[in-house]
Protein backbone atom coordinates (compact mmCIF):
# COMPACT_ATOMS: atom_id res chain seq x y z
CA UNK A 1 0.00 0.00 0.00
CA UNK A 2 1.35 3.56 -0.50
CA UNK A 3 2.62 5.31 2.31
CA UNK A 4 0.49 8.02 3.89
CA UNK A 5 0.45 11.30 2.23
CA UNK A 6 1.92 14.21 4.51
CA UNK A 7 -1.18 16.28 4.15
CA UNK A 8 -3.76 15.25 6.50
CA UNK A 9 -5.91 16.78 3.94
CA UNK A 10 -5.28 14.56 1.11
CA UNK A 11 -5.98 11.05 0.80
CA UNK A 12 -4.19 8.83 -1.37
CA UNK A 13 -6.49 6.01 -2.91
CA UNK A 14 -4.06 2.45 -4.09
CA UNK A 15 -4.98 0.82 -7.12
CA UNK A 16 -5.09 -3.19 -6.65
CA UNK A 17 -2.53 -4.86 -8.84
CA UNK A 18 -2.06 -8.41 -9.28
CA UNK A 19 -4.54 -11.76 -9.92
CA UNK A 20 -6.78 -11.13 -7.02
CA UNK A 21 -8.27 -7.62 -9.39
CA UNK A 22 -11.16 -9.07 -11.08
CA UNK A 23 -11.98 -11.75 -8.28
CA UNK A 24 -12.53 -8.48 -5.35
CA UNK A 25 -14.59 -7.00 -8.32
CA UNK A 26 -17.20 -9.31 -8.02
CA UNK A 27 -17.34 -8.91 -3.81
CA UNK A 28 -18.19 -5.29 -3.34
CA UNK A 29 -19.58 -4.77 -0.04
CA UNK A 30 -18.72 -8.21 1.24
CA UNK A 31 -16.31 -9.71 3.69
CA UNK A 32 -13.92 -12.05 2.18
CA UNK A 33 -10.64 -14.47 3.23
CA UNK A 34 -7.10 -14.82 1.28
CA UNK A 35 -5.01 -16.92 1.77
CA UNK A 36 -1.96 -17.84 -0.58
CA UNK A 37 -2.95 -15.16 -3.53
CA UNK A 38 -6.97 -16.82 -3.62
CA UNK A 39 -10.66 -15.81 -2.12
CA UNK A 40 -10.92 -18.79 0.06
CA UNK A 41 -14.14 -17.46 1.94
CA UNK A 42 -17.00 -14.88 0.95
CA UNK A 43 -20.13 -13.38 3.32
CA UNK A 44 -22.33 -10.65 4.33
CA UNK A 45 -20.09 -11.35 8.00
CA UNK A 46 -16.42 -11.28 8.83
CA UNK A 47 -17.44 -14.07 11.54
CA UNK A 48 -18.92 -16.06 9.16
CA UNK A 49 -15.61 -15.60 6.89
CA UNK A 50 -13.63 -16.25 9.63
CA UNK A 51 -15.17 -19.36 10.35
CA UNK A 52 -15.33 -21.06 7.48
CA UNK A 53 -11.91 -19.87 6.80
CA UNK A 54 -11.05 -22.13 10.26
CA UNK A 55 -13.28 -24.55 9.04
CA UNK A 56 -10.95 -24.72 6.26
CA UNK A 57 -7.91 -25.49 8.21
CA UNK A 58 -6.75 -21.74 7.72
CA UNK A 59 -5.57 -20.31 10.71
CA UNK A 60 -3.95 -17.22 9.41
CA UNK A 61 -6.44 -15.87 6.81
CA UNK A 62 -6.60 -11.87 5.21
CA UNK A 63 -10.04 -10.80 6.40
CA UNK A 64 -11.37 -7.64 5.20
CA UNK A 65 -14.94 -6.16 3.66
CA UNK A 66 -14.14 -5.16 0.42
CA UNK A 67 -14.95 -1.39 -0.62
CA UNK A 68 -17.25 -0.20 -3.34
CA UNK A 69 -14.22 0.55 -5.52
CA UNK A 70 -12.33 -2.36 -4.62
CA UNK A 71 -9.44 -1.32 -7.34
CA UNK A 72 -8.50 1.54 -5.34
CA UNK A 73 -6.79 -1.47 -3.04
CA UNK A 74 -3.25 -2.41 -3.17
CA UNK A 75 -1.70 -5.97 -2.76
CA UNK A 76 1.96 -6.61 -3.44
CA UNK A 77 2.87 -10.33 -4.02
CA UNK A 78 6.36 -10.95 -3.20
């Protein structure tokens, strides 16, 4: 993600690069898990992502709703 701007005024807005793009596209306004570069869990809840992410055997998983503009979100696969 790009570092904060040093204007409190200004916010910077990441783009989302990489496979996961089109996927998030699809999600706006939901909660979803990654894990390993893939959507592993999608729902209306984070607890219900969370869980099934678990259920999964995923004890680690990237939870987070994604926004209405879900390219303005970076990831950077290393």
């Amino acid at each position: 993600m790009s570092e904060p701007s040093a204007d409190a005024d200004s916010v910077q807005e990441p783009v989302i690069e990489g496979p996961l793009s089109d996927e998030l596209e699809r999600h706006k306004g939901r909660w979803v898990a990654v894990f390993q570069d893939r959507i592993i869990a999608v729902s209306d809840s984070a607890v219900d992502v969370r869980d099934e992410a678990l259920a999964k055997g995923v004890t680690d998983p990237l939870v987070f709703r994604v926004p209405l503009h879900p390219r303005r979100i970076a990831f950077y696969y290393h």
